[in-house]
N, C-alpha and C. Protein backbone atom coordinates (compact mmCIF):
# COMPACT_ATOMS: atom_id res chain seq x y z
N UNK A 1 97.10 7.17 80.84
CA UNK A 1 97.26 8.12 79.77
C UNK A 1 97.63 7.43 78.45
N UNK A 2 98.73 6.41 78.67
CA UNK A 2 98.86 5.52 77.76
C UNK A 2 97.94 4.90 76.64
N UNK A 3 96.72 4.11 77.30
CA UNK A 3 95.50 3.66 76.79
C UNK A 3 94.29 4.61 76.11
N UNK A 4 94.50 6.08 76.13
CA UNK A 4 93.75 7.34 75.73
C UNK A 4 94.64 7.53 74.65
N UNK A 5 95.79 7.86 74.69
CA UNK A 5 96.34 7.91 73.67
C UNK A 5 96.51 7.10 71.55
N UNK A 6 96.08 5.48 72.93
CA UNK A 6 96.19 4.49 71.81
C UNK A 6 95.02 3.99 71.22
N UNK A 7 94.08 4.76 71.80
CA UNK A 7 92.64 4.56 71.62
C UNK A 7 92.54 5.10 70.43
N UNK A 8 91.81 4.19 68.70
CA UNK A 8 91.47 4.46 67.95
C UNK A 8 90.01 5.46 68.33
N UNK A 9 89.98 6.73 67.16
CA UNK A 9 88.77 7.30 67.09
C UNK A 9 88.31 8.08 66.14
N UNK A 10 87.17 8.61 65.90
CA UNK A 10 86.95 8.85 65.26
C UNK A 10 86.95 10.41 64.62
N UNK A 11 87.47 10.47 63.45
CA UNK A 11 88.42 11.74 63.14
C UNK A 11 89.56 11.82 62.53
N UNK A 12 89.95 10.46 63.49
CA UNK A 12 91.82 10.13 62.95
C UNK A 12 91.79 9.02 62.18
N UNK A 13 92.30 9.08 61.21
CA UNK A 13 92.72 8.33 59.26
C UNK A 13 93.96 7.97 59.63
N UNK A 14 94.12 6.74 59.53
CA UNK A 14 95.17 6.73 58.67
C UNK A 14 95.83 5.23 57.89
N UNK A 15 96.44 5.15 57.17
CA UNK A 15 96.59 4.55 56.29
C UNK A 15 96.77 2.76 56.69
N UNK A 16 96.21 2.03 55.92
CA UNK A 16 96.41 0.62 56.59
C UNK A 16 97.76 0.06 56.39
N UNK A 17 98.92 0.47 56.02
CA UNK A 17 99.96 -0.44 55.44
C UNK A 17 99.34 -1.14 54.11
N UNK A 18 100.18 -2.37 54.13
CA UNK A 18 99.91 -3.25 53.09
C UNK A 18 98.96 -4.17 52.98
N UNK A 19 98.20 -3.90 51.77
CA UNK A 19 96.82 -4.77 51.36
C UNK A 19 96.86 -4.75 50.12
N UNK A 20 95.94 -6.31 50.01
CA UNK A 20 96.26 -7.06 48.74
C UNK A 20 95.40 -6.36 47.91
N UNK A 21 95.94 -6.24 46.62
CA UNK A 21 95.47 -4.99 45.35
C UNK A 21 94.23 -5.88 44.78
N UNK A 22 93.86 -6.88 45.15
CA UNK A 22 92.34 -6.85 44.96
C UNK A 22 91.11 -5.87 45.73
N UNK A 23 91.93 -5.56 46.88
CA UNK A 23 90.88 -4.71 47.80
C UNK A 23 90.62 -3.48 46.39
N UNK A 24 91.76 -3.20 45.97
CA UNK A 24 91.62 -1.81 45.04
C UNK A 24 91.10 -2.14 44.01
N UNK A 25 90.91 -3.38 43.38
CA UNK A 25 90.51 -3.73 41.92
C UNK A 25 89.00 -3.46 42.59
N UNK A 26 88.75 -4.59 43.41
CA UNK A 26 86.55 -3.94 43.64
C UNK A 26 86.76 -2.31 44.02
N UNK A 27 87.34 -1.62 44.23
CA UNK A 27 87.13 -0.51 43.67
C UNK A 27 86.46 0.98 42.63
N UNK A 28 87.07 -0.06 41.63
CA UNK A 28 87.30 0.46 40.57
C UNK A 28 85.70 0.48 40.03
N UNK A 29 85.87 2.12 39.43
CA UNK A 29 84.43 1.84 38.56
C UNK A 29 84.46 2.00 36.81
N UNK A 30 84.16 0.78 36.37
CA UNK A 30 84.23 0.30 35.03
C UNK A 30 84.36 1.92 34.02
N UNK A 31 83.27 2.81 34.65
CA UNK A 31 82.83 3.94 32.78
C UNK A 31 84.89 4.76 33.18
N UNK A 32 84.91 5.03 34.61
CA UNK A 32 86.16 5.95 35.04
C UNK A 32 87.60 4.96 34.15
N UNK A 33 87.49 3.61 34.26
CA UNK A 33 88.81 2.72 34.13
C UNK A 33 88.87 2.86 32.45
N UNK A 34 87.49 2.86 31.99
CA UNK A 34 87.05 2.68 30.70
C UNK A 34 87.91 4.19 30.00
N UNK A 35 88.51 5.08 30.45
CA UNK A 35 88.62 6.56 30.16
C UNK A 35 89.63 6.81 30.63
N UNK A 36 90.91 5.64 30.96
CA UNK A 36 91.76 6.22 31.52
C UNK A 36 93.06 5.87 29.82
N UNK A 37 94.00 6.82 29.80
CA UNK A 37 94.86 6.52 28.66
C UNK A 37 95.26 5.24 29.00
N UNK A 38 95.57 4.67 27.78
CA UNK A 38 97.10 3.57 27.77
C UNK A 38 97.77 3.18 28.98
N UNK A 39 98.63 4.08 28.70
CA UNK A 39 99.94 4.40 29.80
C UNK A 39 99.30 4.56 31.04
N UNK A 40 97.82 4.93 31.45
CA UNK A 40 97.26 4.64 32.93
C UNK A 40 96.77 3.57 32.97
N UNK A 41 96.10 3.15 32.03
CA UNK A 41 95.83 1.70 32.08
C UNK A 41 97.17 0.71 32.33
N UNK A 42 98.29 0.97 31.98
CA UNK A 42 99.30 -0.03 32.04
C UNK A 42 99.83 0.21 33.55
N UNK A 43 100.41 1.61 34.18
CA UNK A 43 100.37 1.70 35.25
C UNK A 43 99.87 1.18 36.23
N UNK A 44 98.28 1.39 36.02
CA UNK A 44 97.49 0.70 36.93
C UNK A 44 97.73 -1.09 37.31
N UNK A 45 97.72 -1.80 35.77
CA UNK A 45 97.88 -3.13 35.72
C UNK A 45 99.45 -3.56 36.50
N UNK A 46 100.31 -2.34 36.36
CA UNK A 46 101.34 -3.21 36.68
C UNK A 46 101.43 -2.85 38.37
N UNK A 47 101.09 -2.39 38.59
CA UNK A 47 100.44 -1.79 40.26
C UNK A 47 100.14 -3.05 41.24
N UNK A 48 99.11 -3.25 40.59
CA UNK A 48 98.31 -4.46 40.67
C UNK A 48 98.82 -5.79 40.52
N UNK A 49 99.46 -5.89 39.77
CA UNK A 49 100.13 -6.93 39.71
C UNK A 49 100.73 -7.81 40.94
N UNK A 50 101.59 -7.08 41.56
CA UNK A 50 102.24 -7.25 42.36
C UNK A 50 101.74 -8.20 43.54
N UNK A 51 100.28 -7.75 43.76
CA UNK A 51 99.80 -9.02 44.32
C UNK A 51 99.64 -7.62 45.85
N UNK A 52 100.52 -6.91 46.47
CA UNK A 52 100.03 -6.18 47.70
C UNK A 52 100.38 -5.03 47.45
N UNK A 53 99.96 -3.99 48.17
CA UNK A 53 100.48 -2.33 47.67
C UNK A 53 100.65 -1.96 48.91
N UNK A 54 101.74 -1.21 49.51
CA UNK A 54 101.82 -0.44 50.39
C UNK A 54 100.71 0.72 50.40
N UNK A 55 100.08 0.97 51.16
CA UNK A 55 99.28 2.20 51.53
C UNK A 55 99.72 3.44 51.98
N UNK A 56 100.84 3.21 53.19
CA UNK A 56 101.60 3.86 53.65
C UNK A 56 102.80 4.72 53.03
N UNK A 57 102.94 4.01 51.78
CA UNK A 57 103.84 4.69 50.62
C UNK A 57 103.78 6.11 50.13
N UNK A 58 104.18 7.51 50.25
CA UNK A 58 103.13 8.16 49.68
C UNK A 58 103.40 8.73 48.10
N UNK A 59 104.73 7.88 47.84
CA UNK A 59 104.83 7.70 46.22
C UNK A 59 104.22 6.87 45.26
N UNK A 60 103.55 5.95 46.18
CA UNK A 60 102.31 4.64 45.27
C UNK A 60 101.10 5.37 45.47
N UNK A 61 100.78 6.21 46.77
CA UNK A 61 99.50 6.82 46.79
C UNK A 61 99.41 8.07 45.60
N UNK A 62 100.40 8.84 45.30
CA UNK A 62 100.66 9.81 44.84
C UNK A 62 99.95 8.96 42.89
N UNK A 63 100.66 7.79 42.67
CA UNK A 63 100.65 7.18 41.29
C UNK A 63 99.52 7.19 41.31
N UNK A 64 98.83 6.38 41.76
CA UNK A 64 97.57 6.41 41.78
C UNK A 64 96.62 6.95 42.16
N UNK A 65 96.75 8.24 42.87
CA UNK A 65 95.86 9.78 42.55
C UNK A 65 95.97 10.10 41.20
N UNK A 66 97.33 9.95 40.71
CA UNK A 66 97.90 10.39 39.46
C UNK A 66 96.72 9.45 38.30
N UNK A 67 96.22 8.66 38.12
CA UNK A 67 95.90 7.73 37.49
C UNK A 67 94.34 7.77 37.52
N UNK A 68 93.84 8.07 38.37
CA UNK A 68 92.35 8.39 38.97
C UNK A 68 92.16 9.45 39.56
N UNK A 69 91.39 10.37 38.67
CA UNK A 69 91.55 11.91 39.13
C UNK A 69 89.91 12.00 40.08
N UNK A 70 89.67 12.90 40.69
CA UNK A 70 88.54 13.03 41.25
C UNK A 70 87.31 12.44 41.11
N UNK A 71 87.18 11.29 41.40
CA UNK A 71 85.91 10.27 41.39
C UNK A 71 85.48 9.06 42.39
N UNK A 72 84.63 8.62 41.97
CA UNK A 72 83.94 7.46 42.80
C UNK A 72 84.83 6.44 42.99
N UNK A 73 86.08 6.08 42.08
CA UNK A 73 87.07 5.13 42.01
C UNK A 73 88.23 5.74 43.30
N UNK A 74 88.54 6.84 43.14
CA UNK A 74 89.97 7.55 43.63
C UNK A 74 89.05 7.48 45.25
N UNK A 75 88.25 7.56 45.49
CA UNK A 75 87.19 8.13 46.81
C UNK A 75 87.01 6.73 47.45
N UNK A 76 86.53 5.58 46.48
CA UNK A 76 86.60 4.18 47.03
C UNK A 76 87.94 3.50 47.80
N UNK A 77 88.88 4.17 46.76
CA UNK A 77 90.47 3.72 46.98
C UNK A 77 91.01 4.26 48.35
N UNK A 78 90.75 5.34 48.45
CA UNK A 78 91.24 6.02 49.55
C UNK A 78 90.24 5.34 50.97
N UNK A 79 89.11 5.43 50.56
CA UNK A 79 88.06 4.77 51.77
C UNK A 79 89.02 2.84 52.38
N UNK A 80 89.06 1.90 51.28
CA UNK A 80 89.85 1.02 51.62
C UNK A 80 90.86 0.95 52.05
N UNK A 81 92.05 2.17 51.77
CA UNK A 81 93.16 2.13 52.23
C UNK A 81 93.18 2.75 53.51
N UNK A 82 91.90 3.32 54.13
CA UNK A 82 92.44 4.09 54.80
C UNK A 82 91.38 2.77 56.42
N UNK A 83 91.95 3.13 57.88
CA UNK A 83 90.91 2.81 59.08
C UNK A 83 91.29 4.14 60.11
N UNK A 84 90.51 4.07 60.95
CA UNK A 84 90.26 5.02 62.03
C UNK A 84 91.77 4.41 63.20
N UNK A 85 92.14 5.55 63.32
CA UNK A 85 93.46 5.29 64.01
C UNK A 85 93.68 6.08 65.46
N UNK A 86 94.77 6.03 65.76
CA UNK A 86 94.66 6.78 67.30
C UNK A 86 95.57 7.87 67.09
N UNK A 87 95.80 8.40 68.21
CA UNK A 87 96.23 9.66 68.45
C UNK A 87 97.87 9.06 67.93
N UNK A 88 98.55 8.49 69.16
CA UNK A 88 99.43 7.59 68.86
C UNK A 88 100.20 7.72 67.67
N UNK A 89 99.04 6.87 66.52
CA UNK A 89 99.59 6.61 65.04
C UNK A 89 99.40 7.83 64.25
N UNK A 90 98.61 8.64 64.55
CA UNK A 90 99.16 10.13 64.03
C UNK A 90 100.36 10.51 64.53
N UNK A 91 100.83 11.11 64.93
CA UNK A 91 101.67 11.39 65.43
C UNK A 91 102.73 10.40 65.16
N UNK A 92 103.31 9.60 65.35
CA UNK A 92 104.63 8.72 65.30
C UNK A 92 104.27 8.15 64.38
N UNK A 93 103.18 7.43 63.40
CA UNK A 93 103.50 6.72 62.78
C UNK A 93 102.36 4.96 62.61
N UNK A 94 102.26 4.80 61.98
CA UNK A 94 100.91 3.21 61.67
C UNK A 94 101.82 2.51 62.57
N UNK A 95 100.88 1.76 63.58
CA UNK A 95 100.84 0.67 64.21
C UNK A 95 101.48 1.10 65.55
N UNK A 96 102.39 2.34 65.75
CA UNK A 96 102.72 3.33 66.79
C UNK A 96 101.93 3.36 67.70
N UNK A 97 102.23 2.18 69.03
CA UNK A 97 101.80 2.04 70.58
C UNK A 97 102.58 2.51 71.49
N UNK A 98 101.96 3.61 72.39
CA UNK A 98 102.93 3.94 73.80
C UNK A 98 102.59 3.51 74.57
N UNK A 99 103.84 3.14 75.38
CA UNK A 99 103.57 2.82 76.81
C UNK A 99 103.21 3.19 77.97
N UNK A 100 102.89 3.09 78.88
CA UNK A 100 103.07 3.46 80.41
C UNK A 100 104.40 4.40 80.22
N UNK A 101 105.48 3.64 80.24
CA UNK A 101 106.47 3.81 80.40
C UNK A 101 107.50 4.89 79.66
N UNK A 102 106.96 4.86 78.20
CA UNK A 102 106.89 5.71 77.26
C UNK A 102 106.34 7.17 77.83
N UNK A 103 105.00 7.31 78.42
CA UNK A 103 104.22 8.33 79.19
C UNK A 103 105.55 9.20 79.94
N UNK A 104 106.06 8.17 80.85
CA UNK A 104 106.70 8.33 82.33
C UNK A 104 108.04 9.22 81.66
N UNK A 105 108.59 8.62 80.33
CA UNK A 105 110.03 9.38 80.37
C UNK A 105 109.59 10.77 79.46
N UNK A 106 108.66 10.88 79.19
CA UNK A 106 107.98 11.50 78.43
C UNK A 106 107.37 13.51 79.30
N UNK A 107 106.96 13.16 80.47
CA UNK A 107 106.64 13.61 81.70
C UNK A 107 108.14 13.95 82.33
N UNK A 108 109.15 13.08 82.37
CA UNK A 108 110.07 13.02 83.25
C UNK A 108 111.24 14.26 82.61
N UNK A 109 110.95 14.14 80.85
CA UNK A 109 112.07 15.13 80.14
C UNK A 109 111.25 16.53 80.33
């Protein structure tokens, strides 16, 4: 039951953790970045900066919805941040594996 559980598939999203903010710079599409204010443009840069972004954050995801409103950029971003996950990591949480054993006390309460 264990191994059904932890079985990635398809349906279930969810977020990769931390990846390096170049994945998000090829992203980006030039006319959308070209149209964003100042103050999103600076946001964005200092985002980026950093060198990795939590994914899993949902106050960095939130900034940067905030920053890229409905487009080919915000749609790319989300596609990179996101892989096909298991039942498992819905539920409890990214990278969230049960055990056998986990199953057993699980059944047992």
């Amino acid at each position: 039951m264990a191994d059904i559980i932890n079985l990635p598939r398809v349906g279930i999203s969810v977020f990769r953790g931390r990846i390096n903010t170049d994945e998000l710079v090829a992203c980006v599409d030039k006319t959308e970045y070209s149209a964003l204010s100042a103050g999103d443009k600076q946001l964005f840069q200092i985002l980026i900066s950093c060198g990795t972004i939590d994914t899993s954050s949902a106050t960095l995801r939130s900034m940067i919805a905030g920053i890229f409103a409905a487009g080919a950029t915000r749609t790319a971003m989300i596609a990179a941040a996101s892989r096909t996950g298991s039942r498992a990591e819905e539920l409890f949480g990214i990278g969230v594996a049960l055990t056998h054993e986990d199953m057993a006390k699980a059944r047992a309460s």
